[in-house]
PDB file of N, CA and C in Angstrom:
ATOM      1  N   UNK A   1     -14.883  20.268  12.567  1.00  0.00           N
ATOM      2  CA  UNK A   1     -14.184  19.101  13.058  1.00  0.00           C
ATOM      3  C   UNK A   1     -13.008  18.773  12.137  1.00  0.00           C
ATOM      4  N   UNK A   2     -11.937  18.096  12.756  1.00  0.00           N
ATOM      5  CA  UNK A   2     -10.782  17.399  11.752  1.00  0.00           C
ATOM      6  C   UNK A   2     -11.606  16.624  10.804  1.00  0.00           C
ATOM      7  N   UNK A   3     -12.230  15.977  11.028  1.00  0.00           N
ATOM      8  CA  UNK A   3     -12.734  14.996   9.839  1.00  0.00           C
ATOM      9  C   UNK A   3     -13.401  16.050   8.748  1.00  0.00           C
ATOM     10  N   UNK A   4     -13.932  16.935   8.806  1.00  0.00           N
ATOM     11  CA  UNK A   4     -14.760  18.113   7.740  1.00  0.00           C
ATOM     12  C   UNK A   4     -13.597  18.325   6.732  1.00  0.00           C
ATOM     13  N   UNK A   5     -12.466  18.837   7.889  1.00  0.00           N
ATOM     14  CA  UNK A   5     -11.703  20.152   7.292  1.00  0.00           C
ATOM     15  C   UNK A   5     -10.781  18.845   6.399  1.00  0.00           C
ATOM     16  N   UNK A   6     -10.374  17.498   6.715  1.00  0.00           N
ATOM     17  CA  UNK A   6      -9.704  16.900   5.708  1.00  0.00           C
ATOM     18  C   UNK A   6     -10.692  16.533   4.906  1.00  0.00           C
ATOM     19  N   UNK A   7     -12.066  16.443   4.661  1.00  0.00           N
ATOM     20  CA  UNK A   7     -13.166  15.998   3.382  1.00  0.00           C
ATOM     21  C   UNK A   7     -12.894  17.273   2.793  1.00  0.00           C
ATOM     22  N   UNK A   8     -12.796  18.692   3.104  1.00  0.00           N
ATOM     23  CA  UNK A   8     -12.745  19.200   2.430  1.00  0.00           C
ATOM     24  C   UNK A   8     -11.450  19.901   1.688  1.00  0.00           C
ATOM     25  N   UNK A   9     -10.494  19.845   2.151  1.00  0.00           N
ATOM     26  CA  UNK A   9      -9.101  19.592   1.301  1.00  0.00           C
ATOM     27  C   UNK A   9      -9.483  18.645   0.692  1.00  0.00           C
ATOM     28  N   UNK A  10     -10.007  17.233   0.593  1.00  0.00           N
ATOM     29  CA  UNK A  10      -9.903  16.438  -0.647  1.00  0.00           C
ATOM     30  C   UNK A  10     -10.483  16.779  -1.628  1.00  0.00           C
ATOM     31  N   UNK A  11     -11.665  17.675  -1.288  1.00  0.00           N
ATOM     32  CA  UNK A  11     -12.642  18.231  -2.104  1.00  0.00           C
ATOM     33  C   UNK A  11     -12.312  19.688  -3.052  1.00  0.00           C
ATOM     34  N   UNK A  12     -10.927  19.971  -2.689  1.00  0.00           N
ATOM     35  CA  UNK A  12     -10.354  21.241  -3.172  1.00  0.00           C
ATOM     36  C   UNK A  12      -9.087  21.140  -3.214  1.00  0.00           C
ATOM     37  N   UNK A  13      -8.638  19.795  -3.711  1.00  0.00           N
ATOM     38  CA  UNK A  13      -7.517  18.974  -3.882  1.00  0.00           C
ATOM     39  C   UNK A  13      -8.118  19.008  -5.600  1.00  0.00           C
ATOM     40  N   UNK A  14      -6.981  18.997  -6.704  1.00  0.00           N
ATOM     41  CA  UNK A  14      -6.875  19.172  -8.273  1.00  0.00           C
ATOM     42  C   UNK A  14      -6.045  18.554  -8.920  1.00  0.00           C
ATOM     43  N   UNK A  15      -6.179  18.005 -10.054  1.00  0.00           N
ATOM     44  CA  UNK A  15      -5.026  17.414 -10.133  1.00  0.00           C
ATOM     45  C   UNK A  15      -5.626  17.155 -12.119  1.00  0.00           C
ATOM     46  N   UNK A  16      -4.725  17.687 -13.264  1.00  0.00           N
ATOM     47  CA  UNK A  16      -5.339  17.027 -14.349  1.00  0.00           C
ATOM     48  C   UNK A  16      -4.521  15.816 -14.734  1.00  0.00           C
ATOM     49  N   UNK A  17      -5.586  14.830 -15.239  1.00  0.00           N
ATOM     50  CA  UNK A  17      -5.131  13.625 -15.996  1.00  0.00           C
ATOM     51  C   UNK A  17      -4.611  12.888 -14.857  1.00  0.00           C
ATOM     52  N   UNK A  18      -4.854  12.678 -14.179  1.00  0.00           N
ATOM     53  CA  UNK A  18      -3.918  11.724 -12.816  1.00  0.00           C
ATOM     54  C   UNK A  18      -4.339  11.831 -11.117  1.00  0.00           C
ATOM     55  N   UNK A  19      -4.674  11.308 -10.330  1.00  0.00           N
ATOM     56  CA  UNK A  19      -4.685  10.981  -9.375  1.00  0.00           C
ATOM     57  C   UNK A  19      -3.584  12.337  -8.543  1.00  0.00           C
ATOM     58  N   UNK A  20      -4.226  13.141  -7.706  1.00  0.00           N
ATOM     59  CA  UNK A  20      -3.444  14.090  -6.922  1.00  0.00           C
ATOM     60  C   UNK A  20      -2.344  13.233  -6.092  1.00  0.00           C
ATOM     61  N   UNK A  21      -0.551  13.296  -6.004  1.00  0.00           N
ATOM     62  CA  UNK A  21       0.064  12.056  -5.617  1.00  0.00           C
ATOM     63  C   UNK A  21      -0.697  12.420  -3.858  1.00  0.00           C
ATOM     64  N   UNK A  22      -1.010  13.299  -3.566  1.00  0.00           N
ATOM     65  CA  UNK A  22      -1.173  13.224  -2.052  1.00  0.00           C
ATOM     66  C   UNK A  22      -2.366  12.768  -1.324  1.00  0.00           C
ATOM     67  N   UNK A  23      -3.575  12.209  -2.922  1.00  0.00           N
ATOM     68  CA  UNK A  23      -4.383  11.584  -2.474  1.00  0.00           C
ATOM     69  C   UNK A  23      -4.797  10.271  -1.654  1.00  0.00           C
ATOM     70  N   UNK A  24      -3.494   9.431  -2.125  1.00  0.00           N
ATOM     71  CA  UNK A  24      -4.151   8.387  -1.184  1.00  0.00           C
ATOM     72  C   UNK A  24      -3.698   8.148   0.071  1.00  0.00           C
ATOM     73  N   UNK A  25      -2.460   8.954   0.346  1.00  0.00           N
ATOM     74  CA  UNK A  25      -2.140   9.059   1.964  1.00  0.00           C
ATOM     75  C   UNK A  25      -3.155   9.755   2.463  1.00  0.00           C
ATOM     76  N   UNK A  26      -4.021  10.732   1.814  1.00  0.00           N
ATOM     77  CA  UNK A  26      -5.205  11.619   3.131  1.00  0.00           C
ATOM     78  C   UNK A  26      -6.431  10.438   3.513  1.00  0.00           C
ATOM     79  N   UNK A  27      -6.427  10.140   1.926  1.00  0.00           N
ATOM     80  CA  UNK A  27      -7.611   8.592   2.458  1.00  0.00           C
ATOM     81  C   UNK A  27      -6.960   7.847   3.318  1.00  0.00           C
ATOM     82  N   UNK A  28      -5.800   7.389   3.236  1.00  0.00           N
ATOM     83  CA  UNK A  28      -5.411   6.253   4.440  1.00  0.00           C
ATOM     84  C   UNK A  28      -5.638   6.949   5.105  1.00  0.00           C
ATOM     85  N   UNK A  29      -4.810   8.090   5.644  1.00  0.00           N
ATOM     86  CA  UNK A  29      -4.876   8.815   7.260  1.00  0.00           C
ATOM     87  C   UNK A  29      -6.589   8.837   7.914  1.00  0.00           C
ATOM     88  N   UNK A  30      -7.273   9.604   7.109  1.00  0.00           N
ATOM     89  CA  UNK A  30      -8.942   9.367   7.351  1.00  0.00           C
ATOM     90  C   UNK A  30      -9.181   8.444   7.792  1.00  0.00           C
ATOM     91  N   UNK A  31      -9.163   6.927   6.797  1.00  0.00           N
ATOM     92  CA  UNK A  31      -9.743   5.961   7.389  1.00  0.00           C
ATOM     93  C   UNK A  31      -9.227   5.621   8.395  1.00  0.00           C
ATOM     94  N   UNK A  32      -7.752   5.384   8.958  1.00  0.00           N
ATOM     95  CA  UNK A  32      -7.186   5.101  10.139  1.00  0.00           C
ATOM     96  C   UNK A  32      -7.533   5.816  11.265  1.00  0.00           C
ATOM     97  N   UNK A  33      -7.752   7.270  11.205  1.00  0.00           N
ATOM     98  CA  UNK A  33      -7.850   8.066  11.992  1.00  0.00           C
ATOM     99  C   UNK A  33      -9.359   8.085  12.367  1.00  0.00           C
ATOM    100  N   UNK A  34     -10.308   8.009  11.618  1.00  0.00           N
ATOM    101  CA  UNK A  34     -11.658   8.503  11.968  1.00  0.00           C
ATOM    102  C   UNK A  34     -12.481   7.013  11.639  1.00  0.00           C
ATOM    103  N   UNK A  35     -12.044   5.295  10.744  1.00  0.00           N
ATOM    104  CA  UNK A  35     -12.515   4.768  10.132  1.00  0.00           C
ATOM    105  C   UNK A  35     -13.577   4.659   9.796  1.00  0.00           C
ATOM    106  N   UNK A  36     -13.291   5.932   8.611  1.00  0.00           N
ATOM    107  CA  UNK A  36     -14.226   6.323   7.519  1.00  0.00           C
ATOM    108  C   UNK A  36     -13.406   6.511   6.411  1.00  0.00           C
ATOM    109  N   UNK A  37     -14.277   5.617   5.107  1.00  0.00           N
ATOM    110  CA  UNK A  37     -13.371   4.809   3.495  1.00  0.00           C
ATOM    111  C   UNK A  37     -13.732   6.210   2.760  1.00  0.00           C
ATOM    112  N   UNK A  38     -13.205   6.724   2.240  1.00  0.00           N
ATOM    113  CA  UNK A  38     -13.585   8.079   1.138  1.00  0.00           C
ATOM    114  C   UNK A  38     -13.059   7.522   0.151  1.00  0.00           C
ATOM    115  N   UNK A  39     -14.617   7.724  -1.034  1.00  0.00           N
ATOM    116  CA  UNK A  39     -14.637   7.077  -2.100  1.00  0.00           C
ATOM    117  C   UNK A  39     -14.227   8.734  -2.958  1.00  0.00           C
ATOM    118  N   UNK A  40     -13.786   8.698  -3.726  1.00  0.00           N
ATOM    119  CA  UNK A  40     -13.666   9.785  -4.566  1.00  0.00           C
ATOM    120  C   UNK A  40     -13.502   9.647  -6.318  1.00  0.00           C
ATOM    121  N   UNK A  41     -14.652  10.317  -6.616  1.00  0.00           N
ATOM    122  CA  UNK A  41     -14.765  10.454  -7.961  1.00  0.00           C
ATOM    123  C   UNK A  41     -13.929  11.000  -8.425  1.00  0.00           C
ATOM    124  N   UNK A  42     -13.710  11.501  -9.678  1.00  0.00           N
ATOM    125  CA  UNK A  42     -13.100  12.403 -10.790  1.00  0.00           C
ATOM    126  C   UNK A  42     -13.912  13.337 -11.399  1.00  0.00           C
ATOM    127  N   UNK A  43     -13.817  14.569 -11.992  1.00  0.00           N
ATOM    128  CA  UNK A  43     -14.803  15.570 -11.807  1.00  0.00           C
ATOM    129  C   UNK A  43     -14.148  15.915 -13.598  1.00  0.00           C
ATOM    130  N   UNK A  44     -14.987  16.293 -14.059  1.00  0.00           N
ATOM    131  CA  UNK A  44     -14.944  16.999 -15.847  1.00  0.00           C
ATOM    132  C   UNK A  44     -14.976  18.507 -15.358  1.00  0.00           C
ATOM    133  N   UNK A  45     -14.454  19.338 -16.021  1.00  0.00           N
ATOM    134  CA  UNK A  45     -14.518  20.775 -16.107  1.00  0.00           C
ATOM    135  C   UNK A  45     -13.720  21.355 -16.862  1.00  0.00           C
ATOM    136  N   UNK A  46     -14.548  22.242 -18.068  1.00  0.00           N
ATOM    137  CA  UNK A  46     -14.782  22.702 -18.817  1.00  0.00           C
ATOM    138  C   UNK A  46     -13.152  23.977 -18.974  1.00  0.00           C
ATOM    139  N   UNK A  47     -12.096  23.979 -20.101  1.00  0.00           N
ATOM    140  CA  UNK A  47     -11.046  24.367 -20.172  1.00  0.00           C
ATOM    141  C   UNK A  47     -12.000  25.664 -20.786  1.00  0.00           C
ATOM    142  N   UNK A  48     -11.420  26.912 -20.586  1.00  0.00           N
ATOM    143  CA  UNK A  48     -11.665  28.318 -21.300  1.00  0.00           C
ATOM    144  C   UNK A  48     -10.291  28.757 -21.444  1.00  0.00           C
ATOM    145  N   UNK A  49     -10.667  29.468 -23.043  1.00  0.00           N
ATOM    146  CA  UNK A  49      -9.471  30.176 -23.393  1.00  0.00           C
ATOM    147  C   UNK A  49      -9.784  31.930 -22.855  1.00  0.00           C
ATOM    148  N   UNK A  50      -8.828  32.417 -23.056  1.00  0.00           N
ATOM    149  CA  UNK A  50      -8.697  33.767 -22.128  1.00  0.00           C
ATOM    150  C   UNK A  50      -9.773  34.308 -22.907  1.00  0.00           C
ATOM    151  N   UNK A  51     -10.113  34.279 -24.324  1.00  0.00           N
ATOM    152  CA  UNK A  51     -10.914  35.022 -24.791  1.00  0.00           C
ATOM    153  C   UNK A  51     -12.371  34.749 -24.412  1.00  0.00           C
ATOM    154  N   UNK A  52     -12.740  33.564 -24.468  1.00  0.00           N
ATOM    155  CA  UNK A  52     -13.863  32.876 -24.014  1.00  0.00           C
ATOM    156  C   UNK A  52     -13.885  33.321 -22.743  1.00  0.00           C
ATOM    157  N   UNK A  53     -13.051  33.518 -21.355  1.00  0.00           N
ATOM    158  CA  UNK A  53     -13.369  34.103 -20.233  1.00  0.00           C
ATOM    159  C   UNK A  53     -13.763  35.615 -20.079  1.00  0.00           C
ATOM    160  N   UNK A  54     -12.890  36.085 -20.948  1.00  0.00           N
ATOM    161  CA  UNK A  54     -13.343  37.527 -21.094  1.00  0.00           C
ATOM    162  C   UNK A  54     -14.802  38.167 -21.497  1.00  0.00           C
ATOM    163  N   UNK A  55     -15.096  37.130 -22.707  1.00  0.00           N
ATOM    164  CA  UNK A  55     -16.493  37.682 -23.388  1.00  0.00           C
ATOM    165  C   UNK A  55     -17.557  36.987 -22.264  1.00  0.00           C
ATOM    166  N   UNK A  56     -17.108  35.640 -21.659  1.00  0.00           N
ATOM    167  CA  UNK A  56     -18.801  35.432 -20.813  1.00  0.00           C
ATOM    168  C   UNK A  56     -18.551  36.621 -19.666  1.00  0.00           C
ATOM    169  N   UNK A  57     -17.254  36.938 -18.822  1.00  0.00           N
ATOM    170  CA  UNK A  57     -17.054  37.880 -17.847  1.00  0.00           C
ATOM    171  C   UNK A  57     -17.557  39.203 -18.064  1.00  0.00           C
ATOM    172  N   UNK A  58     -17.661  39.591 -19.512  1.00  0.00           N
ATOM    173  CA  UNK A  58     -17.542  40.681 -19.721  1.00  0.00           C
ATOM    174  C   UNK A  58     -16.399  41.799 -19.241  1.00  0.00           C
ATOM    175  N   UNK A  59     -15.691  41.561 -19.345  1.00  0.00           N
ATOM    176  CA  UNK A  59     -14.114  42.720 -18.702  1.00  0.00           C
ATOM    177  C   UNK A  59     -13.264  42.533 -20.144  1.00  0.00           C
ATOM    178  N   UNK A  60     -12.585  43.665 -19.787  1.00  0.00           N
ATOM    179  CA  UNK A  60     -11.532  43.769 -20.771  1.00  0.00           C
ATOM    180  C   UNK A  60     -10.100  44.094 -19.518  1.00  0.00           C
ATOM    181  N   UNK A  61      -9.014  43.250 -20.501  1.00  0.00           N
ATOM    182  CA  UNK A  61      -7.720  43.345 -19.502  1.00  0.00           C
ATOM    183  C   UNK A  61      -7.974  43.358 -18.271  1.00  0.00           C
ATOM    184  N   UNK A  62      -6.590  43.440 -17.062  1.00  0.00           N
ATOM    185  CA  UNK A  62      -6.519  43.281 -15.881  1.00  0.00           C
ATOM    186  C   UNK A  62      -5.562  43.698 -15.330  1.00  0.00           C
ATOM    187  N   UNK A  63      -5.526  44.055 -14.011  1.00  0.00           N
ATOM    188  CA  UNK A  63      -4.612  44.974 -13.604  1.00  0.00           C
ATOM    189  C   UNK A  63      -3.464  44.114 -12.984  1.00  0.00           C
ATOM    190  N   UNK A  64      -4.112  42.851 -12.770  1.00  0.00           N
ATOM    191  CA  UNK A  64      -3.039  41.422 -11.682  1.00  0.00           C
ATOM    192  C   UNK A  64      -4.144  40.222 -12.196  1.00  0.00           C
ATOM    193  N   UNK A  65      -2.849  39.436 -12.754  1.00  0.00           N
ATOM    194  CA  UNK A  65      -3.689  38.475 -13.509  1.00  0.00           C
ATOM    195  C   UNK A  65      -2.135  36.888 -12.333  1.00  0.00           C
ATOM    196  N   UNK A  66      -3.374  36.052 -11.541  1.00  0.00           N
ATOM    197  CA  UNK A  66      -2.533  35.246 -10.594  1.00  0.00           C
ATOM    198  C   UNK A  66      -2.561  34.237 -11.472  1.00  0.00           C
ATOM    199  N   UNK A  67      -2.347  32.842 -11.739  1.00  0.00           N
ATOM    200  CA  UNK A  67      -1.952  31.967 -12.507  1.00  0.00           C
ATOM    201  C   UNK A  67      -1.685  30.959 -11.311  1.00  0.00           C
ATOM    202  N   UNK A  68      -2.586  29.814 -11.312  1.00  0.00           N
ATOM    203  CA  UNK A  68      -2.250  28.284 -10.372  1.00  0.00           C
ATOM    204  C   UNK A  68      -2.810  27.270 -11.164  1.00  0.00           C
ATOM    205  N   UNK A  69      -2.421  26.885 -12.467  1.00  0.00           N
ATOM    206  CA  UNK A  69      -3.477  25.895 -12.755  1.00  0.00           C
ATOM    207  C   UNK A  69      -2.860  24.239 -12.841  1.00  0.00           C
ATOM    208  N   UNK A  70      -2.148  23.967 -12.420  1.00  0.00           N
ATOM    209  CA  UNK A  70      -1.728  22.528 -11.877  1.00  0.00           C
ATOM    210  C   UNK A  70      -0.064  22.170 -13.142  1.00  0.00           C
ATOM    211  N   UNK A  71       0.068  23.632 -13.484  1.00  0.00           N
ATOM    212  CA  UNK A  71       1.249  22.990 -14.766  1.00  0.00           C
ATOM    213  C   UNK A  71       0.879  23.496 -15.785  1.00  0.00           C
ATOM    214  N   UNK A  72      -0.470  24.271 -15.866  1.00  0.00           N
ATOM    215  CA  UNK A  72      -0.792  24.689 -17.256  1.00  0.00           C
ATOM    216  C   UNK A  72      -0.446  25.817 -17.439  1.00  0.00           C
ATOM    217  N   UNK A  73      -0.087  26.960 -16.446  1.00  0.00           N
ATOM    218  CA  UNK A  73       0.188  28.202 -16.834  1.00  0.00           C
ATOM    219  C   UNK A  73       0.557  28.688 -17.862  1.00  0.00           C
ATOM    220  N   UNK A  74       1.804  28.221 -18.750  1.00  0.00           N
ATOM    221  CA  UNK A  74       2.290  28.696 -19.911  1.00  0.00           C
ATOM    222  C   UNK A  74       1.197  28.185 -21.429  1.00  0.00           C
ATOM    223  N   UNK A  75      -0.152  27.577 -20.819  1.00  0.00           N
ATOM    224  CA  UNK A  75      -0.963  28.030 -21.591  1.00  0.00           C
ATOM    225  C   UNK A  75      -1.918  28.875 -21.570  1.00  0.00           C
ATOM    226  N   UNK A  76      -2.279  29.169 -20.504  1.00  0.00           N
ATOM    227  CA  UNK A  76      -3.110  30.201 -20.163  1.00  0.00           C
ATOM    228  C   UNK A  76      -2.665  31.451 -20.581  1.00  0.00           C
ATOM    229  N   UNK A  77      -0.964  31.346 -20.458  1.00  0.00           N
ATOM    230  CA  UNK A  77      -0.281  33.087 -20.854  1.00  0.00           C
ATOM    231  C   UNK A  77      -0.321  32.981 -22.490  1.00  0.00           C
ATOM    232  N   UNK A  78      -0.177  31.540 -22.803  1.00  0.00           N
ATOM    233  CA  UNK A  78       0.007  31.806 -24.491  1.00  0.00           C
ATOM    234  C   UNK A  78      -1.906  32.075 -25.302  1.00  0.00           C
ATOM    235  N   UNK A  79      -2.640  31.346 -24.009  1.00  0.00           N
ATOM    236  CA  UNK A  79      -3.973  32.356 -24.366  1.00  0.00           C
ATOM    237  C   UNK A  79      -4.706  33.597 -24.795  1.00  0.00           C
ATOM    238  N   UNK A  80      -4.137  34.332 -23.162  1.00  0.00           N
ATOM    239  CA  UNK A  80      -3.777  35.166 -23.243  1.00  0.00           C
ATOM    240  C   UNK A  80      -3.525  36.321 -24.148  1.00  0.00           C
ATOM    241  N   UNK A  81      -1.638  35.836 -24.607  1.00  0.00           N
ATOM    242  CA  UNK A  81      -1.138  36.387 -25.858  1.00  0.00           C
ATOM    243  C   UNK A  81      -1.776  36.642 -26.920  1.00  0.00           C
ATOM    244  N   UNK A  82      -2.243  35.368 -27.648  1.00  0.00           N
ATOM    245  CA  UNK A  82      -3.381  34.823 -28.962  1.00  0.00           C
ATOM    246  C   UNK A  82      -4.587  35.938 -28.612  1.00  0.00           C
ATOM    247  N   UNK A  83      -5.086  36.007 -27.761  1.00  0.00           N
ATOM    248  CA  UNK A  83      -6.202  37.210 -27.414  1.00  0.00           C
ATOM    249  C   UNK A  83      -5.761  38.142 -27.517  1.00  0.00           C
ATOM    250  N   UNK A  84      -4.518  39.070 -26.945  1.00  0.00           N
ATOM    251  CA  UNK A  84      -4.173  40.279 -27.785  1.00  0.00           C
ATOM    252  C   UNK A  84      -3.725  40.396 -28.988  1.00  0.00           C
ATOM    253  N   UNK A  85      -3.222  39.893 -29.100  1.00  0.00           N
ATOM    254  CA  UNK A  85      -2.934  40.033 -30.843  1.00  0.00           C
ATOM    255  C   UNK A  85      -3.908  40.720 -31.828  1.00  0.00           C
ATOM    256  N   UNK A  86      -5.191  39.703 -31.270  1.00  0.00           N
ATOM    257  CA  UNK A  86      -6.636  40.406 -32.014  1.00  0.00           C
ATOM    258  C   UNK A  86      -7.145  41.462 -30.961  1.00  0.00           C
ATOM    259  N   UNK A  87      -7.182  41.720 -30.118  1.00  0.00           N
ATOM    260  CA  UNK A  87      -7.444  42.702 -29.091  1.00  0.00           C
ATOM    261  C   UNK A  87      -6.272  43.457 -28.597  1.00  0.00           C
ATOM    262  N   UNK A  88      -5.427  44.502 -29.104  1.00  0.00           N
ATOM    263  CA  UNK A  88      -4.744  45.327 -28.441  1.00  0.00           C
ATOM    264  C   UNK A  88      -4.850  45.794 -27.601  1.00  0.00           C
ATOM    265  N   UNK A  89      -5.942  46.271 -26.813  1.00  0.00           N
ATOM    266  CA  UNK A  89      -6.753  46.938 -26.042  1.00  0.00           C
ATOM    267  C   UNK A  89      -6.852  46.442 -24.748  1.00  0.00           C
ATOM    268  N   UNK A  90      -6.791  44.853 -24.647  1.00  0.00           N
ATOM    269  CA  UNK A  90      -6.984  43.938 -23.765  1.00  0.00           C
ATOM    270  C   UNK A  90      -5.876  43.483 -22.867  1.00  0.00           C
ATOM    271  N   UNK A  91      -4.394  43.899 -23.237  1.00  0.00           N
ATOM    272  CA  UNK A  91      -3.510  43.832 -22.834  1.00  0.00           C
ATOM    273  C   UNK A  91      -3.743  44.311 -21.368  1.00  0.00           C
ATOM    274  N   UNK A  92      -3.432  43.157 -20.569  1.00  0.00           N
ATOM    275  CA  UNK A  92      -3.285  43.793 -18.984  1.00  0.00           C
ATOM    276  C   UNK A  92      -2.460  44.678 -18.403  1.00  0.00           C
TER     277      UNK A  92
END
């Protein structure tokens, strides 16, 4: 149903330190549209550095490494980096 598929874009909607700006127009539209109030929490989750992903993953390097993390990318690559330095090997 429309009402699912917008709970679940809100639910796979991200945003760090701040309120997603496109959140509270989907709640208005919802409630207007279906009047139903969506309360929405804020969710904690846990930052990993490339090295820390690698050792719980177990993999070394990658052949296509995609990057979406809300603005953080150029830390993830300087992760990354910091991980080869000590790992030559790991270079994607």
């Amino acid at each position: 149903s429309r009402l699912e598929e917008q709970l679940v874009y809100i639910l796979n909607m991200s945003c760090l330190g701040s309120v997603h700006p496109l959140l509270p127009q989907i709640c208005c539209n919802i409630a207007q549209e279906f009047n139903v109030e969506v309360k929405v929490e804020s969710r904690a989750a846990d930052v990993w550095t490339w090295s820390r992903l690698q050792n719980s993953c177990n993999f070394r390097g990658c052949e296509v490494l995609v990057v979406d993390t809300e603005g953080y990318d150029a830390q993830i690559l300087r992760s990354l980096i910091e991980h080869c330095r000590w790992y030559q090997n790991d270079w994607p």
